[in-house]
Protein backbone atom coordinates (compact mmCIF):
# COMPACT_ATOMS: atom_id res chain seq x y z
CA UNK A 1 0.00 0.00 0.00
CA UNK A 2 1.83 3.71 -0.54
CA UNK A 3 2.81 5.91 1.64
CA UNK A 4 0.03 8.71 2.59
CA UNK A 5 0.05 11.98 1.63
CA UNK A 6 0.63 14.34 4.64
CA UNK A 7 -1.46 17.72 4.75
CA UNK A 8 0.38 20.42 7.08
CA UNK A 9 -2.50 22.65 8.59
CA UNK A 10 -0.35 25.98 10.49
CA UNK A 11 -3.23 27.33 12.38
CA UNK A 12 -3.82 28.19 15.57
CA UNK A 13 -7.93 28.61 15.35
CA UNK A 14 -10.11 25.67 17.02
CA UNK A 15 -12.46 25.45 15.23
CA UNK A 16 -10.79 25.25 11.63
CA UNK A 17 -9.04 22.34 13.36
CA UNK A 18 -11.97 20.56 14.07
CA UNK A 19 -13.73 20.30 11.29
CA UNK A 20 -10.63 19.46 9.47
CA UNK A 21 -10.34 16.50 11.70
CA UNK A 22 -13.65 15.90 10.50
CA UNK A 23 -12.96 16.38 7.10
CA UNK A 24 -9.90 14.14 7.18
CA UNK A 25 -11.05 11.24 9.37
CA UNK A 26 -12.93 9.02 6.44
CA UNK A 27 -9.81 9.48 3.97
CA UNK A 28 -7.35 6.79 3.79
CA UNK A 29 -5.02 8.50 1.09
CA UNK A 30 -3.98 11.52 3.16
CA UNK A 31 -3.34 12.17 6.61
CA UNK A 32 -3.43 15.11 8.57
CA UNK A 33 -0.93 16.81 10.20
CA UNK A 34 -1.39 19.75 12.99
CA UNK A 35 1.01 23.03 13.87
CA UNK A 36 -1.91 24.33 16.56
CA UNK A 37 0.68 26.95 17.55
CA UNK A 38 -0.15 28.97 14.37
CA UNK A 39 1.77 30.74 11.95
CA UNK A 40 4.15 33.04 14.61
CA UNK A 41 5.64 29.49 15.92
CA UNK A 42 8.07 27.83 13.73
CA UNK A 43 7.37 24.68 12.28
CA UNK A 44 9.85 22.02 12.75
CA UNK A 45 11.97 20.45 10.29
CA UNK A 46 11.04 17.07 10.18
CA UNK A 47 6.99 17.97 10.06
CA UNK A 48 7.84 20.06 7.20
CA UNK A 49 10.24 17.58 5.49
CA UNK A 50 6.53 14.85 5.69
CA UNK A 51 4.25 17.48 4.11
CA UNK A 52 3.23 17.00 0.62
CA UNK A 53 0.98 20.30 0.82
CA UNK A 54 0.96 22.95 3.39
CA UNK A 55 -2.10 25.03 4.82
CA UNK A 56 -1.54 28.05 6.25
CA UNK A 57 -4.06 30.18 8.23
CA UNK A 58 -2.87 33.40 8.34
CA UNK A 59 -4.09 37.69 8.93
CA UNK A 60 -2.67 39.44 5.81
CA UNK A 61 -2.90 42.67 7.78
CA UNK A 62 -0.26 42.01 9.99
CA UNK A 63 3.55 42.15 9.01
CA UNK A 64 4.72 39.39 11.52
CA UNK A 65 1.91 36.75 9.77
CA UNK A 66 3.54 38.14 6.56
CA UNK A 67 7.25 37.83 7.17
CA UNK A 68 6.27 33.86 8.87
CA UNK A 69 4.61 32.63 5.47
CA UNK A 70 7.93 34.11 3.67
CA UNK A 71 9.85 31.95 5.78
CA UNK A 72 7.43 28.57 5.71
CA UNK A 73 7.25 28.97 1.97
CA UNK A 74 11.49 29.76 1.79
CA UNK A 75 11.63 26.35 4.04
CA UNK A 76 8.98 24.19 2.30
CA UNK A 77 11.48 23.55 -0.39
CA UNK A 78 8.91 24.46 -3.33
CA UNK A 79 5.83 22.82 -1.39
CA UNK A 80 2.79 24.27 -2.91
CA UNK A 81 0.44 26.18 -0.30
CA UNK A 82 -3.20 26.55 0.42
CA UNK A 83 -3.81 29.87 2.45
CA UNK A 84 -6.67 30.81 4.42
CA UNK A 85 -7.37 34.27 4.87
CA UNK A 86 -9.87 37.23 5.17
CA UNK A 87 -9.97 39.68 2.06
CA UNK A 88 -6.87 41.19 1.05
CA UNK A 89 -5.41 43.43 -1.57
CA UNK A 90 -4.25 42.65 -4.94
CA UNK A 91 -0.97 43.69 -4.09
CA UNK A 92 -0.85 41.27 -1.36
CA UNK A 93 -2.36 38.51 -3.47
CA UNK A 94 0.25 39.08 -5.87
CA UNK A 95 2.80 38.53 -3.55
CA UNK A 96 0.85 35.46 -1.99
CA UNK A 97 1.64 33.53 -5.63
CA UNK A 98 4.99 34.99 -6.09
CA UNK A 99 6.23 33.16 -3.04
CA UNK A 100 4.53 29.87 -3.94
CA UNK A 101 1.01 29.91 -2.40
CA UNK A 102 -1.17 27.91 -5.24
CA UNK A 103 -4.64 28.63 -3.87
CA UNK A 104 -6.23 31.24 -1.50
CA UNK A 105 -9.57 30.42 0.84
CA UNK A 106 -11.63 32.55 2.53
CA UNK A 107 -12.14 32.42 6.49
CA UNK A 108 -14.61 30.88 7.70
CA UNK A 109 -13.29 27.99 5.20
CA UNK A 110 -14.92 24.37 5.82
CA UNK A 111 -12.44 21.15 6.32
CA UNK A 112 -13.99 20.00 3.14
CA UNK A 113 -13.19 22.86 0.94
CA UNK A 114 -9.66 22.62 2.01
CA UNK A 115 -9.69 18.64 1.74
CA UNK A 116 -10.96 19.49 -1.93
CA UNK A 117 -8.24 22.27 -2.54
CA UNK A 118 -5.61 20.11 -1.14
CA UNK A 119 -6.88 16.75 -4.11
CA UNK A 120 -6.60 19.07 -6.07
CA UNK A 121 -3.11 20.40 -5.57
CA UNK A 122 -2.19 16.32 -4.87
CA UNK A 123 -3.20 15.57 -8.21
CA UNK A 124 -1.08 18.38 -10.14
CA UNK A 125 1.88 16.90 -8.41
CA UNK A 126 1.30 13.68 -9.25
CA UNK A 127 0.91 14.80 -12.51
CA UNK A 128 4.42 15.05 -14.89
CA UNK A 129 5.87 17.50 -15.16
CA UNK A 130 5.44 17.42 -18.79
CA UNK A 131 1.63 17.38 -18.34
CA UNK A 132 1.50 20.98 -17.36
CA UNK A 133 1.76 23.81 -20.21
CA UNK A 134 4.76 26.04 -20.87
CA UNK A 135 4.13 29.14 -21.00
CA UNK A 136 5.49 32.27 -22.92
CA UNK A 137 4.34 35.74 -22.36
CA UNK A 138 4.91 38.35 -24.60
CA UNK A 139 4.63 42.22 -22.76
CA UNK A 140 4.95 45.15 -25.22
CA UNK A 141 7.17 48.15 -23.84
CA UNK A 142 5.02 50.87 -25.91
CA UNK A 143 1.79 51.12 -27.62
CA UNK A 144 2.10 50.12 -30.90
CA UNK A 145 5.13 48.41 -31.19
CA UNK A 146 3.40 44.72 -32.58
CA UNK A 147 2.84 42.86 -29.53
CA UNK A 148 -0.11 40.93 -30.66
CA UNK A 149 1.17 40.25 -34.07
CA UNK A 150 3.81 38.63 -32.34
CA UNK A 151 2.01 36.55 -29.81
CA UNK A 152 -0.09 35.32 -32.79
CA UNK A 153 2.91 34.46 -34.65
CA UNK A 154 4.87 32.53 -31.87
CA UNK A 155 2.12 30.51 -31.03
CA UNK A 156 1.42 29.62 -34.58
CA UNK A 157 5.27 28.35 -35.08
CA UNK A 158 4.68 26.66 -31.92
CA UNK A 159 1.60 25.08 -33.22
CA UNK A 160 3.77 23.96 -36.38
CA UNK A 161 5.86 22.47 -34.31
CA UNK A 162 3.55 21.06 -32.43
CA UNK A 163 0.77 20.35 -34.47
CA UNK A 164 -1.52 17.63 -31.79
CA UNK A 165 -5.20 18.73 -30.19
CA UNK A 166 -4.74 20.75 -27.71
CA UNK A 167 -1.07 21.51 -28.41
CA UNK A 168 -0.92 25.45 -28.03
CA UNK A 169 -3.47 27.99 -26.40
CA UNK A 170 -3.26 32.02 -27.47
CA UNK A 171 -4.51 33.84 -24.52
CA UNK A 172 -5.57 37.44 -24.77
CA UNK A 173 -5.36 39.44 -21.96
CA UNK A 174 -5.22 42.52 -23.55
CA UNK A 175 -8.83 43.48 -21.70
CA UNK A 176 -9.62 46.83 -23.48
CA UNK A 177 -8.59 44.98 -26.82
CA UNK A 178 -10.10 42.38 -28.64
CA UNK A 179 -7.23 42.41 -30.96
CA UNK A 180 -6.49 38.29 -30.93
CA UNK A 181 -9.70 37.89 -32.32
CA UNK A 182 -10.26 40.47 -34.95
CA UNK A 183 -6.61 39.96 -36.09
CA UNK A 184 -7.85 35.40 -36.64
CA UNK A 185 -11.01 36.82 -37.51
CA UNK A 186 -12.86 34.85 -34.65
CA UNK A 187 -15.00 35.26 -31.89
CA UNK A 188 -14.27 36.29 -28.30
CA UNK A 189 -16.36 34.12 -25.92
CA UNK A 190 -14.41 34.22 -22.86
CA UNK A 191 -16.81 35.59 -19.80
CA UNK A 192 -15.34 36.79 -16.58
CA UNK A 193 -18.49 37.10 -15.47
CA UNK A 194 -19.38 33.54 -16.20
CA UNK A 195 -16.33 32.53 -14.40
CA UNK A 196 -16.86 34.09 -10.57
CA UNK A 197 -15.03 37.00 -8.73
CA UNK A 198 -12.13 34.70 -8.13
CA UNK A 199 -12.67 32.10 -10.93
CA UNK A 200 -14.16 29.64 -8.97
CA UNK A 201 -16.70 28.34 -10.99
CA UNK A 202 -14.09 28.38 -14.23
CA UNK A 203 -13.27 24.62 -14.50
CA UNK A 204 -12.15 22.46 -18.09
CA UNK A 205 -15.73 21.99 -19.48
CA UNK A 206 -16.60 25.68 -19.22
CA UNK A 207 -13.39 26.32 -20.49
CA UNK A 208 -14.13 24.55 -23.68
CA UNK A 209 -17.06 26.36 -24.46
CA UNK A 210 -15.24 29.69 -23.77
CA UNK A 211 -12.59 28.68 -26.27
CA UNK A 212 -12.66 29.85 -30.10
CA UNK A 213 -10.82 27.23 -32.26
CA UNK A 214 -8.76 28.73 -35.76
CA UNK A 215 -8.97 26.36 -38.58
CA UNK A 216 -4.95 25.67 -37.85
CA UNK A 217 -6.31 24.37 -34.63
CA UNK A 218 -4.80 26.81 -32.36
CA UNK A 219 -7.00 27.87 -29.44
CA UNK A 220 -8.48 31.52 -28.41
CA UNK A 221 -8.82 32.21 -25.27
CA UNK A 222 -10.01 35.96 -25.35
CA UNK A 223 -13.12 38.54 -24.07
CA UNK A 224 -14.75 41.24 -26.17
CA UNK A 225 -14.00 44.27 -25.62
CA UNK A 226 -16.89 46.63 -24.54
CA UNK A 227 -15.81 50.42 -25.59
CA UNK A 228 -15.56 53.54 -23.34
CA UNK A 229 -15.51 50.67 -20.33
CA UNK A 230 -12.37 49.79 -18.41
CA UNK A 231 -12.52 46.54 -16.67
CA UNK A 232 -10.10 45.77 -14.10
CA UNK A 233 -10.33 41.96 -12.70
CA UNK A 234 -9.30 40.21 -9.31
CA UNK A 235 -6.10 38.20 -9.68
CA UNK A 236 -6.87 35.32 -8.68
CA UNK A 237 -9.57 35.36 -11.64
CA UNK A 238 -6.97 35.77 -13.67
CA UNK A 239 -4.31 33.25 -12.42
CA UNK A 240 -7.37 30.47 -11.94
CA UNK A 241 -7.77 30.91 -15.53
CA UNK A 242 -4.11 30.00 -16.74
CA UNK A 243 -4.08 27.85 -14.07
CA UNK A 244 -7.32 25.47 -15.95
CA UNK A 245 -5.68 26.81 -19.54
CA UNK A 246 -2.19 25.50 -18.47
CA UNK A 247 -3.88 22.31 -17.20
CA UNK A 248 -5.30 21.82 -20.54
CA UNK A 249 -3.31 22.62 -23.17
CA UNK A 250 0.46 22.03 -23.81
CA UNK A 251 1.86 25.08 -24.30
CA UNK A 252 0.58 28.47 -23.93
CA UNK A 253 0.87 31.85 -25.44
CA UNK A 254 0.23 34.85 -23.62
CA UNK A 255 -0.91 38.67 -25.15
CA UNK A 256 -0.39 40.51 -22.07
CA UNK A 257 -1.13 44.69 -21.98
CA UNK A 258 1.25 47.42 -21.71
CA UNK A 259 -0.66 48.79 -18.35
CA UNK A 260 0.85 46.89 -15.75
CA UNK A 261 -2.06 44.79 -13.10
CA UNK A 262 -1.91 43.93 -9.91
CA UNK A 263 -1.54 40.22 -11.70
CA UNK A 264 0.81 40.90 -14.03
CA UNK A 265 3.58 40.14 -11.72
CA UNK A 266 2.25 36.78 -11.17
CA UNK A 267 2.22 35.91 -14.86
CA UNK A 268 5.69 36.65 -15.28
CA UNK A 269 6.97 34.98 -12.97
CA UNK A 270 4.73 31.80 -13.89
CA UNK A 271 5.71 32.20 -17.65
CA UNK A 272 8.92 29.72 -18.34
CA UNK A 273 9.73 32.66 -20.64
CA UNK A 274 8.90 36.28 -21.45
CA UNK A 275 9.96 38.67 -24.20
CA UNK A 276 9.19 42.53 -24.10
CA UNK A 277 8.54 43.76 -27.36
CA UNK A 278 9.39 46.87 -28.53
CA UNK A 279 10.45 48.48 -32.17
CA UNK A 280 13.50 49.87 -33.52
CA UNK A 281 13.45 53.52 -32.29
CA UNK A 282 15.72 54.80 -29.46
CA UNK A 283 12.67 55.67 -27.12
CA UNK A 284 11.64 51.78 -28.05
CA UNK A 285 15.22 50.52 -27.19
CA UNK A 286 15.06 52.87 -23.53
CA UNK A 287 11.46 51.61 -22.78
CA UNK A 288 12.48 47.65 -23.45
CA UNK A 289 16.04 48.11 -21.36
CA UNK A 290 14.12 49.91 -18.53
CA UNK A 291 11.39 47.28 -18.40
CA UNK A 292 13.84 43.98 -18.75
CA UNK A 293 16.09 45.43 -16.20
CA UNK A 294 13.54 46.40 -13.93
CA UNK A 295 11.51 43.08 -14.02
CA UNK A 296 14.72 40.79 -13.78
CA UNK A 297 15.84 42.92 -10.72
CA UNK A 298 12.47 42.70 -8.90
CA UNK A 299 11.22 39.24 -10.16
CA UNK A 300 12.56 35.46 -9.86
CA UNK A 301 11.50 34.65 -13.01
CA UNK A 302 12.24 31.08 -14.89
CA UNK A 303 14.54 32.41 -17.29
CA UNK A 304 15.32 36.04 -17.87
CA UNK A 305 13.29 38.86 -19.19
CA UNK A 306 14.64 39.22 -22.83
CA UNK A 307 14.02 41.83 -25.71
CA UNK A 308 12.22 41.39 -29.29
CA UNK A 309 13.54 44.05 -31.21
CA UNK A 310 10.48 44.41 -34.12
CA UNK A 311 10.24 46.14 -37.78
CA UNK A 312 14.27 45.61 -37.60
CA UNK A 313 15.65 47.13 -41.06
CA UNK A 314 19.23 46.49 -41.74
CA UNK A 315 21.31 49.64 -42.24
CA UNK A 316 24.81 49.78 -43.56
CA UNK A 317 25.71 52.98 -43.43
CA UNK A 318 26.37 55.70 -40.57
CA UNK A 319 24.20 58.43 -40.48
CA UNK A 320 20.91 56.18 -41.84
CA UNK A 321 19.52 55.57 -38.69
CA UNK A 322 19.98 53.12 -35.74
CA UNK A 323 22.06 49.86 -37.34
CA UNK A 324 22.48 46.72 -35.41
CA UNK A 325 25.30 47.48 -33.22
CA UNK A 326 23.54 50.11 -31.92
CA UNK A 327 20.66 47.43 -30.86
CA UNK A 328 23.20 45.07 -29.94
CA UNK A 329 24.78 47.94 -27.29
CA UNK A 330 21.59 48.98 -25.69
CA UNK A 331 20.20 45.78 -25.34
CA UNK A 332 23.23 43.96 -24.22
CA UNK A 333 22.48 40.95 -22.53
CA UNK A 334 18.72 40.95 -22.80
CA UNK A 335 18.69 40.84 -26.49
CA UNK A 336 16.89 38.06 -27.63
CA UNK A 337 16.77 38.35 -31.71
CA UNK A 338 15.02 40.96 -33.62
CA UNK A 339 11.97 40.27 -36.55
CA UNK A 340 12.20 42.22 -39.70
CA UNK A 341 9.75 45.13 -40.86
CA UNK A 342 7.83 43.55 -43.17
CA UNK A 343 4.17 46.06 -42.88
CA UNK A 344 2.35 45.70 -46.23
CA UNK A 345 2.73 41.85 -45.00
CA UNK A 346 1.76 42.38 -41.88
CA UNK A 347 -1.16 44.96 -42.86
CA UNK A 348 -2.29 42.10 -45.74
CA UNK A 349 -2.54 39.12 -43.21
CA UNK A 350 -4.50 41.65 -40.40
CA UNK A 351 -6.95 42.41 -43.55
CA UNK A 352 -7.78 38.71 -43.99
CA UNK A 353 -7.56 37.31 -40.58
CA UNK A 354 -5.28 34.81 -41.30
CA UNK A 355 -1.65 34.39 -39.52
CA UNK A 356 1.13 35.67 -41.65
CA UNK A 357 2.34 32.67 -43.49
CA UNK A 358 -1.00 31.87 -45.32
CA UNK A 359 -0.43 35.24 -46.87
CA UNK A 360 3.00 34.14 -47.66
CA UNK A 361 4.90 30.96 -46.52
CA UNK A 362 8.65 31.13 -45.46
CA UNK A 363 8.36 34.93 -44.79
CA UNK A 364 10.61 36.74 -43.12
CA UNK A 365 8.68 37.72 -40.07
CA UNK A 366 8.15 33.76 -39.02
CA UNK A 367 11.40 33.03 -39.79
CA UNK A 368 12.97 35.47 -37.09
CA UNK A 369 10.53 34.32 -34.56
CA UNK A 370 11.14 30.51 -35.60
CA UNK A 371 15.10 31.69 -34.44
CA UNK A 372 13.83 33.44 -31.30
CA UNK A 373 11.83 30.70 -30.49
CA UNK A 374 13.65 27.33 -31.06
CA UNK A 375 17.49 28.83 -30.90
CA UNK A 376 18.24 27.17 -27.60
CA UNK A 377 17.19 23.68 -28.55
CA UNK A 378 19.08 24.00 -31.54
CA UNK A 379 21.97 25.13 -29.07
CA UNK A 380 21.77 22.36 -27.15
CA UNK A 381 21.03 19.95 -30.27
CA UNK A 382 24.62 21.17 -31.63
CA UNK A 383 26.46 20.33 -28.23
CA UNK A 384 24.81 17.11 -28.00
């Protein structure tokens, strides 16, 4: 018979306790495990080192709860964590899932919602690794600058690569733009209303009928826009979403706006990578540096922030404008490739809502992102 899985619960409230006990004592997969002395006590080493998920009862308004969960996630080694708490900010929610809490509760929360939250968490770890999506977001530094045309166009030469059902997922979160969808030509049916406050009712059924498919058999995931209305969602809407889309599909593509969102953060640092966009203009070179250096600094990210340098035009001589070197200098060390202008394309593919290569195959545009994209496993293929 295997071993149990062993469910930490770091609270010092009663009554929680009980009905945990409660919840727990007809289950013969998982056991329970109790730190009664709350989150100010420290946990001890080898209850920690048994825990396959931890749940953490804790006040977000007070900096000593705070600074505890930083250290129980720092010593749980990667442990995912279930917290329950009373309403907090987005800020604080970001921070919640930068430090490796998977799933937030409300107080009062019943033993069987957390028994639930905890299967559920059991069950992605079970999974391989493999099973769960990888996911590249692409985050413009300026208006303008071909963000979506991009994101379109990496998740089609991952789909190409990749050609299986349910292979690659485009996800729009541009919320004041529909763009995604106009630019494919398809229908937005995403509906954050349908989905709860906090996502909870968003689960992989739902998420198929919210989902527009492209004849290449790429998947939308993308609201219409409603004009002259600026809609702002919770995070953990947001981050339940990817969560089921990751789930789901294998890889995933991500549109993401130039505001910045409380959730933002979160992506990023979920994302295995990110490229900032930006075009071939000095401001556009500034903006991209700032933003790369900035979110690299701030953020423990996968792999590094890196820079797309779009509508690159090759220049030979001094005095014509920016040339390579120039973009090599500014961007040192964050460069990741740059995608020629190629507008009337561009402009001709947008017209027909179709991606750029059924306008014309081989162009130059998917070739630079085909580099971008699959450089490093030719890298490796070569030292192999």
């Amino acid at each position: 018979m295997p071993d149990k899985s062993e469910i930490l619960i770091v609270s010092g409230d009663g009554a929680l306790g009980a009905s945990l006990v409660e919840a727990f004592k007809r289950e013969t997969d998982v056991a329970l495990a109790m730190h009664s002395a709350g989150i100010e006590a420290s946990v001890d080493a080898a209850t920690l080192s048994r825990a396959s998920v931890l749940v953490a009862e804790i006040d977000p308004a007070r900096r000593d709860h705070l600074l505890a969960l930083q250290s129980l996630a720092a010593r749980g080694a990667g442990r995912p964590i279930i917290l329950v708490v009373d309403a907090c900010t987005d800020a604080v929610q970001r921070w919640f899932f930068q430090i490796g809490v998977r799933d937030l509760l409300r107080r009062p929360a019943a033993g069987a919602d957390v028994l639930a939250a905890c299967r559920r968490l059991l069950a992605g770890r079970l999974d391989p690794p493999s099973d769960y999506a990888e996911v590249t977001s692409f985050l413009p530094a300026a208006g303008g600058v071909g963000n979506t045309t991009l994101a379109i166009e990496a998740a089609m030469q991952i789909l190409g690569a990749r050609p299986d059902t349910n292979s690659v997922a485009l996800v729009d979160l541009d919320l004041h733009s529909d763009a995604c969808a106009d630019f494919l030509d398809l229908e937005p049916r995403l509906d954050f209303a349908e989905i709860g406050d906090s996502g909870e009712r968003l689960d992989p059924q739902l998420l198929e009928a919210m989902t527009t498919r492209h004849a290449s058999g790429l998947a939308l995931v993308a609201a219409p826009s409603v004009a002259g209305q600026l809609r702002e969602l919770q995070g953990a809407a947001v981050l339940r979403l990817l969560d089921v889309v990751a789930a789901a599909f294998q890889h995933v593509v991500i549109d993401l706006p130039r505001m910045w969102h409380p959730w933002t953060d979160g992506i990023l640092v979920g994302s295995d990578r990110t490229f900032i966009v930006t075009d071939m203009t000095v401001p556009g070179l500034r903006f991209a540096r700032r933003i790369a250096d900035q979110v690299n600094g701030r953020l423990t990210l996968k792999t590094p922030a890196s820079v797309i340098v779009n509508r690159f035009e090759r220049r030979f001589f001094p005095g014509a404008g920016l040339r390579r070197g120039d973009v090599a200098q500014a961007l040192d060390g964050v460069l990741a490739g740059e995608i020629a202008n190629n507008y009337q394309l561009v402009r001709e593919a947008i017209d027909q809502g179709v991606p750029l290569q059924y306008v014309k195959p081989g162009n130059n545009i998917s070739t630079g992102m085909k580099r971008i994209l699959f450089s490093r496993q030719q890298e490796e293929r070569r030292a192999s």
